[in-house]
C-alpha atoms as a PDB file:
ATOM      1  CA  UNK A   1       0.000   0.000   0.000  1.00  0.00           C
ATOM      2  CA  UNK A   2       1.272   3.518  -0.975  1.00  0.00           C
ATOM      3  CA  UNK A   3      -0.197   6.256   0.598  1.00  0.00           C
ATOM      4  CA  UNK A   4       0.259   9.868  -0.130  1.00  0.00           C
ATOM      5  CA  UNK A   5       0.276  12.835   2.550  1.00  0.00           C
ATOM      6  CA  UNK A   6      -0.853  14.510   3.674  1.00  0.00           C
ATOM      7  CA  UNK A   7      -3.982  13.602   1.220  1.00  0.00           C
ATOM      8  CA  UNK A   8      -4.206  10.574   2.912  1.00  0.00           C
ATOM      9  CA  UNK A   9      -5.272  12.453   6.386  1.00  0.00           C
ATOM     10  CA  UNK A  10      -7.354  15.176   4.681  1.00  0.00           C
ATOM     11  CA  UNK A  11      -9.422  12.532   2.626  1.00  0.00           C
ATOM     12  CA  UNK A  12     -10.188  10.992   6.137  1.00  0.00           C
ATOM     13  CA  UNK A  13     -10.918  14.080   7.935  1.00  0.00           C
ATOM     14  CA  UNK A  14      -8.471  13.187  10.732  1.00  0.00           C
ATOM     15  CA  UNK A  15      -8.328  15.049  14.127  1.00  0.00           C
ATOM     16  CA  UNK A  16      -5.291  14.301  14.609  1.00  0.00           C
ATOM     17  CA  UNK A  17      -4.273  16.687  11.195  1.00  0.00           C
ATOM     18  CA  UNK A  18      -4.732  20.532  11.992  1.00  0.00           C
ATOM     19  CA  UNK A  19      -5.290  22.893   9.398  1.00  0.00           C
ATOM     20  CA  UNK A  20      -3.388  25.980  10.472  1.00  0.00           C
ATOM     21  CA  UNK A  21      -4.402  27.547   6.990  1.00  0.00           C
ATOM     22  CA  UNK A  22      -3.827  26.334   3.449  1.00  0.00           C
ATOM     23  CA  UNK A  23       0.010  26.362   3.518  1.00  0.00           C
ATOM     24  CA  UNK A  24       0.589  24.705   6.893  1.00  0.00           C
ATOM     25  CA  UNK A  25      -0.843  21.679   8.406  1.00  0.00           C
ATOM     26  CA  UNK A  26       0.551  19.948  11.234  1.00  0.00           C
ATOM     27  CA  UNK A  27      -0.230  16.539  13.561  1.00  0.00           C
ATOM     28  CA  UNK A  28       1.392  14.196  16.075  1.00  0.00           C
ATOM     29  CA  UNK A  29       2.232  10.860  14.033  1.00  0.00           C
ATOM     30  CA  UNK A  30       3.308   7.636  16.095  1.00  0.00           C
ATOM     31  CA  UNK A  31       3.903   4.285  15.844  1.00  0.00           C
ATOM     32  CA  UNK A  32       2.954   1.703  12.629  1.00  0.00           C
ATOM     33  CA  UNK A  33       3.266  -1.434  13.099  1.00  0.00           C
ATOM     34  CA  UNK A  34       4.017  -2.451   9.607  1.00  0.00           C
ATOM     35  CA  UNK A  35       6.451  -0.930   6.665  1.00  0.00           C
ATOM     36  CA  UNK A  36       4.726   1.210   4.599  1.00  0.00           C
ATOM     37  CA  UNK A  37       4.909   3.367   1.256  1.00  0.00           C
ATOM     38  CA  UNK A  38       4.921   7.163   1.083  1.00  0.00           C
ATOM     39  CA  UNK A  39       4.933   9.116  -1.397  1.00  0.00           C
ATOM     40  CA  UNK A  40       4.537  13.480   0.127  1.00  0.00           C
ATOM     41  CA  UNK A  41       2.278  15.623  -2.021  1.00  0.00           C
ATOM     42  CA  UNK A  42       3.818  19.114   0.100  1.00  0.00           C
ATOM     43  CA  UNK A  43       7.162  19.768   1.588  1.00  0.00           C
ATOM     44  CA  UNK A  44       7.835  18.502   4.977  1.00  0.00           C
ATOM     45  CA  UNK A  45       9.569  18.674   8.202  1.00  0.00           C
ATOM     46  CA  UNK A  46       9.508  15.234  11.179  1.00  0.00           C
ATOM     47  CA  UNK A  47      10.642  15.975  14.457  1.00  0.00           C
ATOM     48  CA  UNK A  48      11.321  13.346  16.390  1.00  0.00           C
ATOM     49  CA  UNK A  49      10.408  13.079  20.080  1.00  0.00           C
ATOM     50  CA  UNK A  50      11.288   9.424  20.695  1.00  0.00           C
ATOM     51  CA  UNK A  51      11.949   6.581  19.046  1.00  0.00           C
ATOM     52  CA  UNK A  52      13.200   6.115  15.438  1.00  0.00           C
ATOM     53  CA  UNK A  53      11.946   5.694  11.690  1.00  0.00           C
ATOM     54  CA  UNK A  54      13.891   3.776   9.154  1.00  0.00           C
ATOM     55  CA  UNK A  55      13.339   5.335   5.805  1.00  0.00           C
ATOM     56  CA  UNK A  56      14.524   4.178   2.679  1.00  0.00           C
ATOM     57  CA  UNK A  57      14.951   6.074  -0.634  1.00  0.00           C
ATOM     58  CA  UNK A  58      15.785   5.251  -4.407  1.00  0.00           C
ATOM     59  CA  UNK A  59      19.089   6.599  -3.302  1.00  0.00           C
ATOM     60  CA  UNK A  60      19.581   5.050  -0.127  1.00  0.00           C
ATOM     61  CA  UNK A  61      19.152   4.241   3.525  1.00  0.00           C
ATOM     62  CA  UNK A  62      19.055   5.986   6.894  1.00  0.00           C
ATOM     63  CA  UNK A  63      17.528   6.270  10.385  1.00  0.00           C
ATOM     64  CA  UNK A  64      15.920   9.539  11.850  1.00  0.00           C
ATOM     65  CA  UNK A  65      16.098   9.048  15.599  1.00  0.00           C
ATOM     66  CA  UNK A  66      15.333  11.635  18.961  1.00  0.00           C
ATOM     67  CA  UNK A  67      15.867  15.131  18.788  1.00  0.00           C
ATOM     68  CA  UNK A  68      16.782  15.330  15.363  1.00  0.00           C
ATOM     69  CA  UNK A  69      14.840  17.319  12.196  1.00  0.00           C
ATOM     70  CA  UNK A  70      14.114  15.321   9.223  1.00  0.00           C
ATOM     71  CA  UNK A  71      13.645  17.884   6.129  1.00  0.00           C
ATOM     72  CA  UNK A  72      12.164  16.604   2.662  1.00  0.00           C
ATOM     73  CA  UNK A  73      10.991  18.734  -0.550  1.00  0.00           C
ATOM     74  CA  UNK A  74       7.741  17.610  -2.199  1.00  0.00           C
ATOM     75  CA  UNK A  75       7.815  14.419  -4.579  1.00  0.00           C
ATOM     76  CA  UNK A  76       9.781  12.368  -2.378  1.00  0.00           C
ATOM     77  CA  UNK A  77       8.845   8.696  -2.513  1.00  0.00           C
ATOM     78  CA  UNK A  78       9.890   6.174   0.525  1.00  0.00           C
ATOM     79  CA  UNK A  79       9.518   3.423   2.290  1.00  0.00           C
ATOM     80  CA  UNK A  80       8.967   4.107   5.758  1.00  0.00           C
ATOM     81  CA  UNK A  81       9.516   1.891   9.720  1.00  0.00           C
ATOM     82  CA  UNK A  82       9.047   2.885  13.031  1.00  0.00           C
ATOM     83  CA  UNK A  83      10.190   1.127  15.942  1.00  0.00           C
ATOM     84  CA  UNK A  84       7.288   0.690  18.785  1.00  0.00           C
ATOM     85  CA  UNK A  85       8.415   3.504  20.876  1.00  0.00           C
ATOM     86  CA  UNK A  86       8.244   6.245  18.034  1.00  0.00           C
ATOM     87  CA  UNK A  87       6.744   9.671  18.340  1.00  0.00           C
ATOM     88  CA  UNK A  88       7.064  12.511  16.041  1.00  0.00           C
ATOM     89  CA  UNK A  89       5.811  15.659  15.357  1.00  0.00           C
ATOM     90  CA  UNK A  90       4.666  15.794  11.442  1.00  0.00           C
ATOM     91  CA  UNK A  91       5.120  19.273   9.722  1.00  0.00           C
ATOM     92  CA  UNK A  92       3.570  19.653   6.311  1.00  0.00           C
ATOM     93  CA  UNK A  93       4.255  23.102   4.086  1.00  0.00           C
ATOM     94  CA  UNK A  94       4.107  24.194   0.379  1.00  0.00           C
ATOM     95  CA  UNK A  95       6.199  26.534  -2.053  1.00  0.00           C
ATOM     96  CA  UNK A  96       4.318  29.674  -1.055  1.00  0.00           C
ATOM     97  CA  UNK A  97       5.104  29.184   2.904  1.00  0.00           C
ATOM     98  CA  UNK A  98       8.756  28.938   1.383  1.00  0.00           C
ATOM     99  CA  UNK A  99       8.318  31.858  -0.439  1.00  0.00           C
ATOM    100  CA  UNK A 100       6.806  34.016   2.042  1.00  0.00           C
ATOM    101  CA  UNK A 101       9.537  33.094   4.722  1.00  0.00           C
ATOM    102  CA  UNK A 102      12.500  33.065   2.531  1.00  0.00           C
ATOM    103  CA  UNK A 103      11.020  37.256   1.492  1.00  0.00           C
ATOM    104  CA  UNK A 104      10.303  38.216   5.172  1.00  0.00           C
ATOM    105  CA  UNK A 105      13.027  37.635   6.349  1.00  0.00           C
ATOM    106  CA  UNK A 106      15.502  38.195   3.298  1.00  0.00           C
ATOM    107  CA  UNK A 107      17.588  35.435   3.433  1.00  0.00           C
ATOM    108  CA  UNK A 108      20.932  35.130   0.837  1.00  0.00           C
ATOM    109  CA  UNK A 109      20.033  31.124  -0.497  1.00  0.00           C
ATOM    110  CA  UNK A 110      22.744  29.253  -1.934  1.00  0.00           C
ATOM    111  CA  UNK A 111      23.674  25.617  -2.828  1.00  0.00           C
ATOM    112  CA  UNK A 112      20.604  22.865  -3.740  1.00  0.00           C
ATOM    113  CA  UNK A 113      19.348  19.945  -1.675  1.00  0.00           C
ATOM    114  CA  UNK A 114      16.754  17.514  -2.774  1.00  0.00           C
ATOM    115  CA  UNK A 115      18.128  14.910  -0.693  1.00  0.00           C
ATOM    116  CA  UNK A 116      16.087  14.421   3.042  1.00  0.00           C
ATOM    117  CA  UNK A 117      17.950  16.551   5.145  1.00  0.00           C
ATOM    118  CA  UNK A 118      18.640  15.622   8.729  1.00  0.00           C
ATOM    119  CA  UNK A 119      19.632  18.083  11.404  1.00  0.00           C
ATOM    120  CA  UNK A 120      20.372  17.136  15.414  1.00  0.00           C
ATOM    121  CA  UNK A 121      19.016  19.525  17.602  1.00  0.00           C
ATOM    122  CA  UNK A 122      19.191  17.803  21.016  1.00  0.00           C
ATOM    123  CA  UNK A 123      21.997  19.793  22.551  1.00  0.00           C
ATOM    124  CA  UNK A 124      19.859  22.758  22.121  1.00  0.00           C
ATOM    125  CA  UNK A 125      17.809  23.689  24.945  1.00  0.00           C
ATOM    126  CA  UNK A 126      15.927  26.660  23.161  1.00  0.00           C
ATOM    127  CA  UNK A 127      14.566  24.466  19.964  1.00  0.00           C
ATOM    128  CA  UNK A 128      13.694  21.690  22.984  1.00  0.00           C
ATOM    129  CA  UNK A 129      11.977  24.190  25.031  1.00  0.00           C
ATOM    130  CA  UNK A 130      10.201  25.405  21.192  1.00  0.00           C
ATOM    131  CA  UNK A 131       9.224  21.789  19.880  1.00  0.00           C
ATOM    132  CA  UNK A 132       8.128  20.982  23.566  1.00  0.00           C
ATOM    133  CA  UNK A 133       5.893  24.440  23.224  1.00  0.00           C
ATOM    134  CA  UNK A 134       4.567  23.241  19.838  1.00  0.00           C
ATOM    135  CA  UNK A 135       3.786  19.965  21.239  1.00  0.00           C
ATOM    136  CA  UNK A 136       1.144  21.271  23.629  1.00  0.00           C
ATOM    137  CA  UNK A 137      -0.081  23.852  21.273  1.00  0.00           C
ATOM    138  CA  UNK A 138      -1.575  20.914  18.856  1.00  0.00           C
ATOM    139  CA  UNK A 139      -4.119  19.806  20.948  1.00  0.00           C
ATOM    140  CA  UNK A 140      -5.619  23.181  20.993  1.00  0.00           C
ATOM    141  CA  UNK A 141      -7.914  23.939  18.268  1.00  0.00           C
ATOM    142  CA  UNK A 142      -8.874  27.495  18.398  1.00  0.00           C
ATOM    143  CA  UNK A 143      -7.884  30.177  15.995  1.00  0.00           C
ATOM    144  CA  UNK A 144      -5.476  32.307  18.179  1.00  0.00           C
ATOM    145  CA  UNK A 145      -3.894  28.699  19.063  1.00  0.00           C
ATOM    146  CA  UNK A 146      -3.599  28.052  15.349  1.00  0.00           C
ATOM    147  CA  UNK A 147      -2.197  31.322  14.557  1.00  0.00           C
ATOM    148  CA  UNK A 148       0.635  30.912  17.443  1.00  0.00           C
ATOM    149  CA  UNK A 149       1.394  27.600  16.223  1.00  0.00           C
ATOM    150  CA  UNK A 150       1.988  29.593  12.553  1.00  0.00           C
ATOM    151  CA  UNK A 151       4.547  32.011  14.594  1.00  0.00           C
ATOM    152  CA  UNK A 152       6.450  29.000  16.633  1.00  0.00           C
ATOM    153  CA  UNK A 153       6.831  27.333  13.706  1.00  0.00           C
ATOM    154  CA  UNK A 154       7.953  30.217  11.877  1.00  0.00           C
ATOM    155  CA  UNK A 155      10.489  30.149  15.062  1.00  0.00           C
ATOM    156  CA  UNK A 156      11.631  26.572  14.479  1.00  0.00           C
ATOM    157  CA  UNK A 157      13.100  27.435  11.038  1.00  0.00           C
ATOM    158  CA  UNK A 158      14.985  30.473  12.094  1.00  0.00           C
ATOM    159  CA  UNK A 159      16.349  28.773  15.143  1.00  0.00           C
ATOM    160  CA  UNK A 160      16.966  25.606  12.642  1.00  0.00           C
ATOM    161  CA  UNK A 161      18.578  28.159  10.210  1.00  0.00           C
ATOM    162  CA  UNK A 162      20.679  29.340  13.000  1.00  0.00           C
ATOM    163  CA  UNK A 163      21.746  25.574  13.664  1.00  0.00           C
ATOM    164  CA  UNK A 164      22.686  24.477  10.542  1.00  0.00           C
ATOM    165  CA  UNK A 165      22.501  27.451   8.117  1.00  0.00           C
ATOM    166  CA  UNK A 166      23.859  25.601   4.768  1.00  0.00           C
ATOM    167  CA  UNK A 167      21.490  22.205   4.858  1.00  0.00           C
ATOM    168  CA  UNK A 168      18.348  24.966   5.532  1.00  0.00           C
ATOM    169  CA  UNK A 169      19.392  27.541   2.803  1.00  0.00           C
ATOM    170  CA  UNK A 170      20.458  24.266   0.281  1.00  0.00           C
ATOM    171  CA  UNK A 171      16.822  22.951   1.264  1.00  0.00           C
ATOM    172  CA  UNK A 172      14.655  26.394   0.429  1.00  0.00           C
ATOM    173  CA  UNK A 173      16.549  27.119  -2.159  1.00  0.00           C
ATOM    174  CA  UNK A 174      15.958  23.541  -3.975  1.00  0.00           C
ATOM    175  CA  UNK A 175      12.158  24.431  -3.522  1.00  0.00           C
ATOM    176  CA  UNK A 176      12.361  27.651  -4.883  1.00  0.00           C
ATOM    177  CA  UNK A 177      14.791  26.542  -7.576  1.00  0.00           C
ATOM    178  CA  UNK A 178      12.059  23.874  -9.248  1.00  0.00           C
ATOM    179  CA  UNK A 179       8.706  25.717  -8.061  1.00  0.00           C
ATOM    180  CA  UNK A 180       7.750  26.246 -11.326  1.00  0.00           C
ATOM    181  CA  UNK A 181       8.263  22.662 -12.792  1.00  0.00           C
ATOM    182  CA  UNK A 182       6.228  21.005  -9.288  1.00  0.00           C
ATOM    183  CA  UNK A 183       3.169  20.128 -10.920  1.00  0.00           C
ATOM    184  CA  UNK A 184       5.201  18.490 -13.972  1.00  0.00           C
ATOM    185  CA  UNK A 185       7.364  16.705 -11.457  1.00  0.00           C
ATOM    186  CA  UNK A 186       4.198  15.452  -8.883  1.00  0.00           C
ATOM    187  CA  UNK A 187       2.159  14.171 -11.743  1.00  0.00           C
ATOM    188  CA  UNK A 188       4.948  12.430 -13.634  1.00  0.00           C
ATOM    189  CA  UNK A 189       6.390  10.647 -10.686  1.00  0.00           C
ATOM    190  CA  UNK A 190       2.923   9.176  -9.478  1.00  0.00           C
ATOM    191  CA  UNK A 191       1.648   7.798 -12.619  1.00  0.00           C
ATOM    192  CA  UNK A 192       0.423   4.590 -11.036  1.00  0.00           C
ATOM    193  CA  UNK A 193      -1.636   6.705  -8.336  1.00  0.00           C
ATOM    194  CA  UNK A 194      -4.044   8.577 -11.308  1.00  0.00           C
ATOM    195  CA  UNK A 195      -6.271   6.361 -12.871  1.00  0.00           C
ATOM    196  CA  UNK A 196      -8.675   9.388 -13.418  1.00  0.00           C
ATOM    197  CA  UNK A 197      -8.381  13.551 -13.677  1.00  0.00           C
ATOM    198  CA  UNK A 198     -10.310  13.573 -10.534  1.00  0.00           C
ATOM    199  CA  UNK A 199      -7.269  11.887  -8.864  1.00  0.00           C
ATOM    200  CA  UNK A 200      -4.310  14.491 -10.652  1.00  0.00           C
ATOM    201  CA  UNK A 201      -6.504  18.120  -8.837  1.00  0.00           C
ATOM    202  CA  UNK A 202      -6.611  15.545  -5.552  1.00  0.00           C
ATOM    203  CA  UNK A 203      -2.916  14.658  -5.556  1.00  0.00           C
ATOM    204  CA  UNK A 204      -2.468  18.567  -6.108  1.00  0.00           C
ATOM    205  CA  UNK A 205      -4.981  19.674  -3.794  1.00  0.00           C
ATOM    206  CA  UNK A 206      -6.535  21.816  -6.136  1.00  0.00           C
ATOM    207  CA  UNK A 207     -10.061  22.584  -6.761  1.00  0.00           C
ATOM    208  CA  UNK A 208     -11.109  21.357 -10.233  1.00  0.00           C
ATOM    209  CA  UNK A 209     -11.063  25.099 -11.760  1.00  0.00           C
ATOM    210  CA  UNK A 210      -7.956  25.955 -10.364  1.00  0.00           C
ATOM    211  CA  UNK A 211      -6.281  22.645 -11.239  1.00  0.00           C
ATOM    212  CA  UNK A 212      -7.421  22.652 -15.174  1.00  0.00           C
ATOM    213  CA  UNK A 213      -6.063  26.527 -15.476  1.00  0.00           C
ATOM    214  CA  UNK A 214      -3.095  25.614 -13.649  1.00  0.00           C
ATOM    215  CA  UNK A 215      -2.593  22.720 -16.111  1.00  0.00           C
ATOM    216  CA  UNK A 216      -3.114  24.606 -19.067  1.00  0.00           C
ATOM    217  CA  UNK A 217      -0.915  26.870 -18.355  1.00  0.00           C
ATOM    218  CA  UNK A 218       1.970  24.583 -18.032  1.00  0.00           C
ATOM    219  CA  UNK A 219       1.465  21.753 -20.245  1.00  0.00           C
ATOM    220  CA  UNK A 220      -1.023  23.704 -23.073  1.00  0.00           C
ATOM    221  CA  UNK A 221      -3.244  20.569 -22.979  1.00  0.00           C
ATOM    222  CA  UNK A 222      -5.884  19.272 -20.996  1.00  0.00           C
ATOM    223  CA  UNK A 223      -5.799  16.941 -18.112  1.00  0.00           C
ATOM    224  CA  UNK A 224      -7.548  14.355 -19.933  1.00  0.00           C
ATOM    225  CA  UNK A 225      -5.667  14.562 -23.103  1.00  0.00           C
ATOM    226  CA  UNK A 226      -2.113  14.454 -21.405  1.00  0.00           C
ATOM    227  CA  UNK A 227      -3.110  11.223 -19.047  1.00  0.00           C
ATOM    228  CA  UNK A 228      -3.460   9.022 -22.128  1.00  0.00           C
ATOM    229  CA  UNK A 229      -0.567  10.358 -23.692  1.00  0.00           C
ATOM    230  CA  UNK A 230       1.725   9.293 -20.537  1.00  0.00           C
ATOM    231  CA  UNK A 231      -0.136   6.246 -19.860  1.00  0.00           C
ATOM    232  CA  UNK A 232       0.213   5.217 -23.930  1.00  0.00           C
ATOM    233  CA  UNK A 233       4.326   5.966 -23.270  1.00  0.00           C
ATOM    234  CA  UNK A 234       4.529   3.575 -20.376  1.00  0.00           C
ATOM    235  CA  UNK A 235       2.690   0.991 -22.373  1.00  0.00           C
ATOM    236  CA  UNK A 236       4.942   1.179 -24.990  1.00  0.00           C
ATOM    237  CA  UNK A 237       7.846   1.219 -22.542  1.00  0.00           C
ATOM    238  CA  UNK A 238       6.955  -1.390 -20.618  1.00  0.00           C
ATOM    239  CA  UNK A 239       6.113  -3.508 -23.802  1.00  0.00           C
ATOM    240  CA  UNK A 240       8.835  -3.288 -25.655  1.00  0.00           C
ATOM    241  CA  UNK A 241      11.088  -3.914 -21.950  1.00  0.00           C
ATOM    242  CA  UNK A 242       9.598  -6.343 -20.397  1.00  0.00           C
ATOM    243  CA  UNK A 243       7.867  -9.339 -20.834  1.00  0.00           C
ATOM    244  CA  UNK A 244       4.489  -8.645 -18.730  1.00  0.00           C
ATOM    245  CA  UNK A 245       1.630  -9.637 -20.178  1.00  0.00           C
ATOM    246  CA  UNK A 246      -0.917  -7.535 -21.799  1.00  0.00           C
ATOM    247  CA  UNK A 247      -3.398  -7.542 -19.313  1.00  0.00           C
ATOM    248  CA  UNK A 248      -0.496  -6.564 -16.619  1.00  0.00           C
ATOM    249  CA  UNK A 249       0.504  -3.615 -18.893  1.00  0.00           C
ATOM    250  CA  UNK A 250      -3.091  -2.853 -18.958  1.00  0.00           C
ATOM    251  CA  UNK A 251      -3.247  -2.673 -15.477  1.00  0.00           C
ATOM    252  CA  UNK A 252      -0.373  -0.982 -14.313  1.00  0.00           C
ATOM    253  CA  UNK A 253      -1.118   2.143 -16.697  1.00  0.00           C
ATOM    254  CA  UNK A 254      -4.413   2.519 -15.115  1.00  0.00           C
ATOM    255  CA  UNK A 255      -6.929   0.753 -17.489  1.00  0.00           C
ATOM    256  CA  UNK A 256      -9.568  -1.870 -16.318  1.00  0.00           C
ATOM    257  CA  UNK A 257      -9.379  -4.237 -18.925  1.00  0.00           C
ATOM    258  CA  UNK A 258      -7.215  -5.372 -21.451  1.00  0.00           C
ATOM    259  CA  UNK A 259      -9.815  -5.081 -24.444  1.00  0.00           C
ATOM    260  CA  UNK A 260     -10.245  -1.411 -23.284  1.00  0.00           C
ATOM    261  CA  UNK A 261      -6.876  -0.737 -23.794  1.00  0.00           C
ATOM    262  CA  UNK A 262      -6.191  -2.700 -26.716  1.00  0.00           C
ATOM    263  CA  UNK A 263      -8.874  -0.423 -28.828  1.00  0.00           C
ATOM    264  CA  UNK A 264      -6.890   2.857 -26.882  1.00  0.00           C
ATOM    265  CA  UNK A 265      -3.286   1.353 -28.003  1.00  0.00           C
ATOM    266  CA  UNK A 266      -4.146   1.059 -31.229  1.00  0.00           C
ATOM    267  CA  UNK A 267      -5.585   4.476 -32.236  1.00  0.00           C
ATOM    268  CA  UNK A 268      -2.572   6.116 -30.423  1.00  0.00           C
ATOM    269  CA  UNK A 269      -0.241   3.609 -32.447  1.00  0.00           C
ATOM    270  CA  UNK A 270      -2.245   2.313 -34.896  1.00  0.00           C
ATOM    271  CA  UNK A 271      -1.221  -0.955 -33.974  1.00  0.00           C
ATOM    272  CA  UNK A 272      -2.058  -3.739 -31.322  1.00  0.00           C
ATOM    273  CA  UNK A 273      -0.134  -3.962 -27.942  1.00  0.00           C
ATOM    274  CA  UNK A 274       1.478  -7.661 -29.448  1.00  0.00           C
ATOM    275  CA  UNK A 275       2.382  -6.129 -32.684  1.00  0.00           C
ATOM    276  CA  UNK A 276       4.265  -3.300 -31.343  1.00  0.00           C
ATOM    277  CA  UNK A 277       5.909  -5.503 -29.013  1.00  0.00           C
ATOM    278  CA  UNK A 278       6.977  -7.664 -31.939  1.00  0.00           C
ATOM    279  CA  UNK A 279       7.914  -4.861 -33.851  1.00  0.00           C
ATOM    280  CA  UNK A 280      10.092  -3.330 -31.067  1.00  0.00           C
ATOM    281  CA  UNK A 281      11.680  -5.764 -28.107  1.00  0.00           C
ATOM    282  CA  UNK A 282      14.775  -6.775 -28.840  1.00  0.00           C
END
């Protein structure tokens, strides 16, 4: 099972998820007893109270354990474990909270990090006494509660900034540096989580309007029309590379039957899924 987040907790309505306002969510996350997919749909921050996660990339391995910051840009896809004593702090953020911060408080960016960035913050006592603040202030879900929770958090990057000043300017300025190309990038990499438009504004979290301008804009096609192109180009990828069977192909680019997507193949290639294999595996 792959889930994304924080989709995953807004579909469900969880308590647990606070909606500080549409840039900045935040919730207590603890122990899962089983190893599990992720894939974020916003940028995020984990701060670990106790406990440990085991997170594995495409790239590699590593273990974010108590009192450190785990930083990661939007897109990233992992597998994720927590030990049974785990307890973390789950910060969730998009481009425009970037944005906004890195202008208000005018800060020189340099480098690029798109790696999950880990910073130890247990030998200080003022980020302690900050996360410990933030802590309590979750469970209270009044406005002026929310908008302090804004301002500490706002708190926890400067003082984070302060720690470790390269890996934080490295991360922002990675975000900034591909804002324009995030909806390209999203969509792309979670192919095999669309099987409809419906599901492309939801992985966004766009409303339908804003989603189909948005697209426009960026690819000059419509939703709809640029699905079937990408799922036609895995087909073909994945028939002339491997030696899955039709209906598997079928499948895994998001169609319900094979016959379905036979009758699709062909007008896009104007021929059948077995010929073009023929034609083209080597």
């Amino acid at each position: 099972m792959t889930i994304a987040v924080p989709n995953y907790f807004l579909e469900r309505e969880e308590s647990s998820l606070i909606k500080i306002n549409s840039q900045l969510y935040i919730k207590h996350t603890k122990n899962y007893p089983h190893k599990i997919s992720v894939r974020n749909t916003m940028h995020g921050m984990l701060l670990v109270l106790s406990g440990s996660k085991k997170v594995q990339t495409n790239e590699k391995e590593f273990e974010l354990n108590a009192h450190q910051a785990g930083l990661f840009t939007q897109g990233n896809y992992f597998m994720s474990e927590n030990d049974p004593s785990y307890h973390a702090i789950a910060i969730y953020f998009d481009d425009t909270f970037v944005l906004n911060f890195v202008r208000k408080y005018t800060l020189d960016l340099f480098g690029s990090s798109r790696n999950i960035v880990i910073i130890p913050y247990h030998e200080n006592v003022l980020l302690e006494a900050l996360i410990d603040s933030i802590e309590k202030g979750i469970d209270e879900s009044n406005i002026y509660q929310r908008e302090l929770l804004e301002l500490k958090i706002e708190t926890l990057f400067l003082e984070l900034l302060q720690l470790d000043p390269v890996k934080m300017k490295a991360f922002f300025q990675h975000i900034l540096s591909t804002s324009s190309e995030r909806m390209r990038y999203i969509l792309e990499e979670n192919l095999d989580m669309i099987e409809k438009v419906e599901d492309m504004y939801k992985l966004m979290r766009m409303s339908s309007s804003l989603f189909h301008k948005t697209f426009f804009e960026i690819f000059k096609t419509s939703p709809k029309s640029w699905l079937d192109e990408q799922r036609m180009k895995k087909a073909a990828f994945l028939l002339s590379s491997t030696q899955k069977s039709i209906m598997n192909v079928a499948t895994e680019c998001g169609y319900t039957t094979a016959s379905w997507f036979i009758v699709q193949f062909k007008k896009y290639y104007n021929m059948t899924p077995k010929q073009y294999r023929v034609k083209n595996q080597h």
